[in-house]
N, C-alpha and C. Protein backbone atom coordinates (compact mmCIF):
# COMPACT_ATOMS: atom_id res chain seq x y z
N UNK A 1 86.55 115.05 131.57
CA UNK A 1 87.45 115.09 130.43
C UNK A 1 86.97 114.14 129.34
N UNK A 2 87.11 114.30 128.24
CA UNK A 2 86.91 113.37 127.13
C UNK A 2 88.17 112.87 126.67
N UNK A 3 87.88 111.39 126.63
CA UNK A 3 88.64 110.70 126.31
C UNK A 3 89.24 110.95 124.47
N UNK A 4 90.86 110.80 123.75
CA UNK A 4 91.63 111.03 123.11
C UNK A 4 91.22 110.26 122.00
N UNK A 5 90.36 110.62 120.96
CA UNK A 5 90.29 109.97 119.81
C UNK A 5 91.71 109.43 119.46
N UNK A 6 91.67 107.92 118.80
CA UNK A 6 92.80 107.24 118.23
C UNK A 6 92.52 106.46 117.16
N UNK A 7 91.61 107.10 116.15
CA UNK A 7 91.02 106.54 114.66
C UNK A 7 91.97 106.08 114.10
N UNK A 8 91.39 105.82 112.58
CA UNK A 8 92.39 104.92 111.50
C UNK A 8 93.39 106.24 111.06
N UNK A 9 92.80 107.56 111.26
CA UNK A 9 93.54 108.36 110.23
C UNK A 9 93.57 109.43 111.35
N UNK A 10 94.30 109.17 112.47
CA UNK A 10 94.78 110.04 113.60
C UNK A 10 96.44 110.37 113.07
N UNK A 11 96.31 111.88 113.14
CA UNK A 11 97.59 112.36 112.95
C UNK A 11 98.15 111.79 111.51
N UNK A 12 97.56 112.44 110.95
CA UNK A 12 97.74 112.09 109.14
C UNK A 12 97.64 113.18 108.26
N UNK A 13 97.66 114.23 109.15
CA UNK A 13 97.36 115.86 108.27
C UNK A 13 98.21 116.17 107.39
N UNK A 14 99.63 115.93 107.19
CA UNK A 14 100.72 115.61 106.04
C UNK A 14 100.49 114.87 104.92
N UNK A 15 100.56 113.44 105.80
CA UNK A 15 100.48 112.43 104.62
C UNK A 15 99.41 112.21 104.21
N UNK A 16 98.34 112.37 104.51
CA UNK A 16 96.89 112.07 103.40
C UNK A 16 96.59 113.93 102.97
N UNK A 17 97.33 114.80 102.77
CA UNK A 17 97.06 115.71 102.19
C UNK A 17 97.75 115.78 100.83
N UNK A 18 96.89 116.29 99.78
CA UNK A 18 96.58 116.38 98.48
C UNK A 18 96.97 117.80 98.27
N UNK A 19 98.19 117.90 97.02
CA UNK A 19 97.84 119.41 96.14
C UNK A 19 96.88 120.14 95.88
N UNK A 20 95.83 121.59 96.08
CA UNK A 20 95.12 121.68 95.47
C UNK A 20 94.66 121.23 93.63
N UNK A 21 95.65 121.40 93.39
CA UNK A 21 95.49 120.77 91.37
C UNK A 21 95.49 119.16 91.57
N UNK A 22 95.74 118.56 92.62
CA UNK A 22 95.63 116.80 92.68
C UNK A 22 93.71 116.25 93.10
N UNK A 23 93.28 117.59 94.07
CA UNK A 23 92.26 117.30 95.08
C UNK A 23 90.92 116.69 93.46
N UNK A 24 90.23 115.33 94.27
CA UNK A 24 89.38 115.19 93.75
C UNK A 24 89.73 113.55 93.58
N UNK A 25 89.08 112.79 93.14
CA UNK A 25 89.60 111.22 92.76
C UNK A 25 90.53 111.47 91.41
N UNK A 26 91.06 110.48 91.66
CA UNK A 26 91.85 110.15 90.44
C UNK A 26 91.53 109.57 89.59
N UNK A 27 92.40 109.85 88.12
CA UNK A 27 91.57 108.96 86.96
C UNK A 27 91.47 107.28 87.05
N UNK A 28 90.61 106.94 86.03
CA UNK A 28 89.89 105.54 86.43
C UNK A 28 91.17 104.61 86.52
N UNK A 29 91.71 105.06 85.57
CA UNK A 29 93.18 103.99 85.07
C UNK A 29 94.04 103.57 86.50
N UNK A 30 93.95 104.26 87.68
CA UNK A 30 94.90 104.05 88.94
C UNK A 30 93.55 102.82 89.44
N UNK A 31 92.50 102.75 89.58
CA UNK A 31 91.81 101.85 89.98
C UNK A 31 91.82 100.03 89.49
N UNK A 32 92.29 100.71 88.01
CA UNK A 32 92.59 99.54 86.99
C UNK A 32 94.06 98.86 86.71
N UNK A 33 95.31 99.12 87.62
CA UNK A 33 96.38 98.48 87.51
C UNK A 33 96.46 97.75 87.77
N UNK A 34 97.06 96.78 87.11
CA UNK A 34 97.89 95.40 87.69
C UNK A 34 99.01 95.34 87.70
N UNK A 35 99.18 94.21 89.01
CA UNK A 35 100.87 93.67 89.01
C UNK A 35 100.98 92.32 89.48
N UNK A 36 101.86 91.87 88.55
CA UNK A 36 102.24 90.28 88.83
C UNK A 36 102.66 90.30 90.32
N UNK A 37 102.72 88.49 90.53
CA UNK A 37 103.53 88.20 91.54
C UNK A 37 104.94 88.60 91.87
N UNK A 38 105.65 88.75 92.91
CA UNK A 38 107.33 89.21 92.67
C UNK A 38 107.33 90.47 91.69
N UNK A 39 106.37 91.34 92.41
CA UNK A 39 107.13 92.37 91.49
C UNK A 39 107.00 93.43 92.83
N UNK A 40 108.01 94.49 92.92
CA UNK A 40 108.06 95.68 93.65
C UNK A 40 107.00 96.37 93.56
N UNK A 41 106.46 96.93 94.47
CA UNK A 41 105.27 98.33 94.44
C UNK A 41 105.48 98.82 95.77
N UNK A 42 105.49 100.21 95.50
CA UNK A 42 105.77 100.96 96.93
C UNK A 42 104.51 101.20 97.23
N UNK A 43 104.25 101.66 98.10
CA UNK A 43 102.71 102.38 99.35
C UNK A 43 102.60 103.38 99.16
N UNK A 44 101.59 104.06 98.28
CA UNK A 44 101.80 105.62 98.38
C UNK A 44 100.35 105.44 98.63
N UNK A 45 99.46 106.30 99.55
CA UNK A 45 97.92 106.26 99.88
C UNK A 45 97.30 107.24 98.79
N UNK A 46 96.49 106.97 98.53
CA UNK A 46 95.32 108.23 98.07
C UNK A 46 94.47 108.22 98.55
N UNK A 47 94.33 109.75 99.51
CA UNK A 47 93.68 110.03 100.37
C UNK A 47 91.78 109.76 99.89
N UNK A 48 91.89 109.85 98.56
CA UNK A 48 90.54 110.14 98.34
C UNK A 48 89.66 108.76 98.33
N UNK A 49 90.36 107.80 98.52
CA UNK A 49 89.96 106.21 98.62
C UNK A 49 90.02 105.56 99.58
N UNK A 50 88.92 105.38 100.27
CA UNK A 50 89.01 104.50 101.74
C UNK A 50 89.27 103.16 101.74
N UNK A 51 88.92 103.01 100.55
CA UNK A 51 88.66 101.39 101.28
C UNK A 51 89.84 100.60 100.23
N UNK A 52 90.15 99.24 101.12
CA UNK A 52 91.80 98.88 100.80
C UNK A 52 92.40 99.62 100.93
N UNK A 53 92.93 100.95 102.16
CA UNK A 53 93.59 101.54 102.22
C UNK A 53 94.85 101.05 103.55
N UNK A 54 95.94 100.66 103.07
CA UNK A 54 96.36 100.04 104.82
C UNK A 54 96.80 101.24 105.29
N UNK A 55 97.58 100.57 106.63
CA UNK A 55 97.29 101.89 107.86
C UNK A 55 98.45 102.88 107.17
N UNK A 56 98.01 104.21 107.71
CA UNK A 56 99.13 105.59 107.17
C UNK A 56 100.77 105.22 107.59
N UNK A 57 101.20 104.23 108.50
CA UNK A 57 102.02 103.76 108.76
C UNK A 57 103.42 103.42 108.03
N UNK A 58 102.93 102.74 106.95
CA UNK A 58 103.16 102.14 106.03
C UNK A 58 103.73 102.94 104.65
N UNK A 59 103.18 104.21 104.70
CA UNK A 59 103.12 104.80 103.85
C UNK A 59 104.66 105.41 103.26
N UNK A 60 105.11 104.89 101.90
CA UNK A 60 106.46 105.50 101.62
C UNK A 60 107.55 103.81 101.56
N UNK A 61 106.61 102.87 102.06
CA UNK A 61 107.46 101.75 102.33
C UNK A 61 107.08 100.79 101.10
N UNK A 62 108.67 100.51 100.69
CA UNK A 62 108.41 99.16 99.67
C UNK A 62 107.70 97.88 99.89
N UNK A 63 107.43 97.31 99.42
CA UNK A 63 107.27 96.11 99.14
C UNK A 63 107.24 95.12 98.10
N UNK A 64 106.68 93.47 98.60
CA UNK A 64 106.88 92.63 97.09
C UNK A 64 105.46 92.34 96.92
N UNK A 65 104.78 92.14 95.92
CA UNK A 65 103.80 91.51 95.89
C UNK A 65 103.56 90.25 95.74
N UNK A 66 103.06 89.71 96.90
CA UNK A 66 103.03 88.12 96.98
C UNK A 66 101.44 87.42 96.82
N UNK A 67 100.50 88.25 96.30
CA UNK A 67 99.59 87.39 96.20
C UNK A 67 98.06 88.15 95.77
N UNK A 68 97.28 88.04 95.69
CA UNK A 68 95.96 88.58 95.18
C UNK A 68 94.82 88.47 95.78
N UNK A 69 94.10 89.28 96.62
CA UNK A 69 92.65 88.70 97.48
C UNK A 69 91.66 89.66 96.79
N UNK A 70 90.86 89.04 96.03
CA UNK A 70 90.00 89.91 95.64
C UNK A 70 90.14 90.93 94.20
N UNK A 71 90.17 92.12 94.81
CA UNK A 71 90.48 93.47 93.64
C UNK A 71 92.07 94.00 94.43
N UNK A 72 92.05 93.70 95.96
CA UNK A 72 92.93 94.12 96.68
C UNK A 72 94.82 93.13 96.40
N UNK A 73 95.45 93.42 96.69
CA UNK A 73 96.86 92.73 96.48
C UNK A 73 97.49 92.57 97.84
N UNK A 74 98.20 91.24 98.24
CA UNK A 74 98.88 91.08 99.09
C UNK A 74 100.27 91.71 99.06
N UNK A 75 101.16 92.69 100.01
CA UNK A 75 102.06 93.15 100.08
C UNK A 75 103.23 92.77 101.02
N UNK A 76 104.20 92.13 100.91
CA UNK A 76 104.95 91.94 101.96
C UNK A 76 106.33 92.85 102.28
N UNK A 77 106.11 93.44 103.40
CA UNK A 77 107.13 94.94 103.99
C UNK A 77 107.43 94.23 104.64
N UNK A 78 108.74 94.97 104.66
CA UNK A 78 109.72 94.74 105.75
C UNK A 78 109.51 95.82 107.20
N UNK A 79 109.21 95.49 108.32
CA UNK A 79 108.95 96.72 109.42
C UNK A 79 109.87 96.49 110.18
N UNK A 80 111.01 95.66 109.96
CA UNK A 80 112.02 95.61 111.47
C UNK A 80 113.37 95.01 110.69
N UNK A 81 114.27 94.97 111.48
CA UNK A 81 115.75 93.96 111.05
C UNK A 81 115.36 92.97 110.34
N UNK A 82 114.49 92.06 111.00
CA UNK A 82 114.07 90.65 110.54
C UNK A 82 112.29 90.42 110.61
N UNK A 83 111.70 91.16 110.50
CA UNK A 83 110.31 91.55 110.56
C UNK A 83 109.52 91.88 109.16
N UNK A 84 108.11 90.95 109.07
CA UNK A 84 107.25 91.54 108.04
C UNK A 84 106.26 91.38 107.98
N UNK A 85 105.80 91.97 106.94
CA UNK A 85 104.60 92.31 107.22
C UNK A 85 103.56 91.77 106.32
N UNK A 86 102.49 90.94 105.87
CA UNK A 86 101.82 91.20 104.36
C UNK A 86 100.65 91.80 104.74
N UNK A 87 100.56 93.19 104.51
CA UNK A 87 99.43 94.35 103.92
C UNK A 87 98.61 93.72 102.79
N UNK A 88 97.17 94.13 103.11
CA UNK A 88 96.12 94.15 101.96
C UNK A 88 95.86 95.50 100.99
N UNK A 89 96.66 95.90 100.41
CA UNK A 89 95.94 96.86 99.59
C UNK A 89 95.66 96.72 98.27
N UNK A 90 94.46 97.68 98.06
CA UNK A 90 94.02 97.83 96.45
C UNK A 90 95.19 98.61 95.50
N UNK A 91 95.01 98.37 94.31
CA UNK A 91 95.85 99.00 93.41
C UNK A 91 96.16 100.63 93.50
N UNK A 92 95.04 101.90 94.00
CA UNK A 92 95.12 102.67 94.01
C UNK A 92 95.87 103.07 94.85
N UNK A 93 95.91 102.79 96.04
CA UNK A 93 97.45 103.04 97.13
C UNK A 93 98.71 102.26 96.36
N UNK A 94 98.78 101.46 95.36
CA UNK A 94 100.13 100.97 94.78
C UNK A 94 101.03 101.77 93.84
N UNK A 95 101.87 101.43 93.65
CA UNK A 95 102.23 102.46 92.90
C UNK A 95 103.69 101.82 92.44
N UNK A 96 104.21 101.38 91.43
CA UNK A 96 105.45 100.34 90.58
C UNK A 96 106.19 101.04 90.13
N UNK A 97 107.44 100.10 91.18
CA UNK A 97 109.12 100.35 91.56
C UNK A 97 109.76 100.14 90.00
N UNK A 98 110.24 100.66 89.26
CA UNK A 98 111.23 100.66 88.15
C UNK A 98 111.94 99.76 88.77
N UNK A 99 112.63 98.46 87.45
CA UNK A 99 113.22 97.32 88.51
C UNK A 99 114.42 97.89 87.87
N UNK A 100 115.45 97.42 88.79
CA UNK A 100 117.45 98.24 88.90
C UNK A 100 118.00 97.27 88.14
């Protein structure tokens, strides 16, 4: 028997799938956002960008941005009652919460 692949992007056929009219990279400008400290950005992935991508897990979940490594941004989620998380992602998986 062969053993059960359990990659980064196991069981992701939903969420890293793209519209045909979306398929292809996105324009440059999603590579080029910024966001301050304390500000909201939700997780949305684009499939077409590997790298700084955190796990599909995540995906759909708010967060705050608490910090900057690199080109990539520190994210802190909430994953439990009293649980969190800080994620590394790049700007292109980010995507900014209208503040209420």
């Amino acid at each position: 028997m062969v053993k059960r692949s359990k990659g980064f992007r196991v069981r992701t056929r939903r969420t890293l799938k793209k519209s045909p009219r979306r398929r292809g990279m996105p324009p440059i400008t999603e590579f080029l956002k910024t966001f301050e400290i304390g500000e909201k950005a939700a997780i949305v992935l684009e499939p077409s960008s590997h790298k700084g991508m955190p796990h599909p897990r995540y995906h759909g979940l708010i967060g705050e941005v608490v910090g900057k490594r690199g080109r990539a941004y520190l994210v802190k989620v909430r994953v439990g009652k009293n649980t969190y998380k800080t994620l590394i992602a790049r700007p292109e998986h980010l995507k900014k919460v209208p503040r209420q």
